[in-house]
Protein backbone atom coordinates (compact mmCIF):
# COMPACT_ATOMS: atom_id res chain seq x y z
CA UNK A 1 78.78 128.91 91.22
CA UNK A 2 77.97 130.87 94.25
CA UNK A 3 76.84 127.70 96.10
CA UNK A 4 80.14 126.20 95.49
CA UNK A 5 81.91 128.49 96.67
CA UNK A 6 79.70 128.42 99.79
CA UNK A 7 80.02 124.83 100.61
CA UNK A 8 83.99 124.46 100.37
CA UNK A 9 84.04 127.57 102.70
CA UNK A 10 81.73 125.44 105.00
CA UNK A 11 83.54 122.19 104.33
CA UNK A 12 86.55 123.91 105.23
CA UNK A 13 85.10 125.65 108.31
CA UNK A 14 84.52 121.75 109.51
CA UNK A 15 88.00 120.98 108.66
CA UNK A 16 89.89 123.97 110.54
CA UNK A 17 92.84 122.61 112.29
CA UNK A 18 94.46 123.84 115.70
CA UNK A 19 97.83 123.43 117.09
CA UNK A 20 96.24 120.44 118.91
CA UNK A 21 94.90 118.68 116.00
CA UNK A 22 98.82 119.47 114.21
CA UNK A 23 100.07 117.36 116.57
CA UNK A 24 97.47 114.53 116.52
CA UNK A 25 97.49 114.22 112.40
CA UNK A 26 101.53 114.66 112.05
CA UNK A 27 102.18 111.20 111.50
CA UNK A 28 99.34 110.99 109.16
CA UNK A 29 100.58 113.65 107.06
CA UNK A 30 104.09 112.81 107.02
CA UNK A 31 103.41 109.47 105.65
CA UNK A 32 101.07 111.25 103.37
CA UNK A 33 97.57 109.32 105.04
CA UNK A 34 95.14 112.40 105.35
CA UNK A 35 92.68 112.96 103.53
CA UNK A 36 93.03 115.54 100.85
CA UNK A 37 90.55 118.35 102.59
CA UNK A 38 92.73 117.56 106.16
CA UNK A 39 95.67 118.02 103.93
CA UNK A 40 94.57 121.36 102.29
CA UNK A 41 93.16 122.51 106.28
CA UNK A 42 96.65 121.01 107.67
CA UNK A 43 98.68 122.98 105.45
CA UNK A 44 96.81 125.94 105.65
CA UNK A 45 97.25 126.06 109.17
CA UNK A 46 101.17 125.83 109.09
CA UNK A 47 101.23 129.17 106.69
CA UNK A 48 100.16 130.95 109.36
CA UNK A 49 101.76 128.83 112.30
CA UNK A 50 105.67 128.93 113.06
CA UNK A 51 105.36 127.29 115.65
CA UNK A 52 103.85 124.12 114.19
CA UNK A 53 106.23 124.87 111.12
CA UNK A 54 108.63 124.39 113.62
CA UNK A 55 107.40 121.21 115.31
CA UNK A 56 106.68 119.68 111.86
CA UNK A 57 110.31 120.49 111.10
CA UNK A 58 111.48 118.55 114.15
CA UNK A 59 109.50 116.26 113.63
CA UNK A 60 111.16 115.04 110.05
CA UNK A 61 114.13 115.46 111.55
CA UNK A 62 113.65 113.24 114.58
CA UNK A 63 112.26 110.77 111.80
CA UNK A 64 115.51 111.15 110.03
CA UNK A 65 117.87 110.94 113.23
CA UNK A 66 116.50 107.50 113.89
CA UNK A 67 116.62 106.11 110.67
CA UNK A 68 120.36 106.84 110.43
CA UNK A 69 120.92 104.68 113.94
CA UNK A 70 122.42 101.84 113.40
CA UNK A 71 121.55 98.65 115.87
CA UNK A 72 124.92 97.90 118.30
CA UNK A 73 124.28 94.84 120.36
CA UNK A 74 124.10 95.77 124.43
CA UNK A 75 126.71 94.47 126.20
CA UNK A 76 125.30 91.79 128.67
CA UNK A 77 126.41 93.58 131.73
CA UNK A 78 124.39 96.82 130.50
CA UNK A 79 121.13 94.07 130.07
CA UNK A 80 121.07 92.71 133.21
CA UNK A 81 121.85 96.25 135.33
CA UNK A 82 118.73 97.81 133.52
CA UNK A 83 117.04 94.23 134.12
CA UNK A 84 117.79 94.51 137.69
CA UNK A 85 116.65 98.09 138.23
CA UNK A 86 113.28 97.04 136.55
CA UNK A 87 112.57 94.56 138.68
CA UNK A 88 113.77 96.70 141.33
CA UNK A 89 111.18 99.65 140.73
CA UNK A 90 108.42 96.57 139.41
CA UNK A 91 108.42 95.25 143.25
CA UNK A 92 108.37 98.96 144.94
CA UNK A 93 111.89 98.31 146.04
CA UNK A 94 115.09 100.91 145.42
CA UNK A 95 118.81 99.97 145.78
CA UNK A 96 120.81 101.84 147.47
CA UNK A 97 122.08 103.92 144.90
């Protein structure tokens, strides 16, 4: 029993997560593709991290925001501007706006 214990302490110990690594696996865990012991390290982490509570937060939001945008066609006039300005900045040159 005591060994056990002793290697899930040690498998977590390899399995610590930063803020650094929140941001790396977010996706991952959102769309629920960790691994259970990154799951159990990432979620550990965020009890004792508002900050990546917070980011995670934003995060599903941001995720919601764009699901709920719905496609408008450009107008043609828009198109070609940006087109123009990209070919513009593409060939070093600038208008003179």
């Amino acid at each position: 029993m005591v060994k056990q214990t002793r290697s899930r302490r040690t498998k977590f110990r390899q399995t610590r997560i930063t803020c650094q690594h929140i941001t790396s696996l977010i996706l991952d865990y959102v769309t629920r593709d960790l691994d259970p012991d990154t799951t159990v390290a990432f979620e550990a982490h965020l009890r004792i991290c508002p900050d990546c509570v917070a980011f995670l937060n934003t995060y599903q939001k941001t995720i919601q925001a764009t699901r709920s945008v719905r496609y408008e066609e450009i107008p043609s006039e828009m198109v070609n501007r940006v087109r123009r300005f990209l070919q513009a900045r593409i060939k070093g040159v600038t208008s003179g706006r």
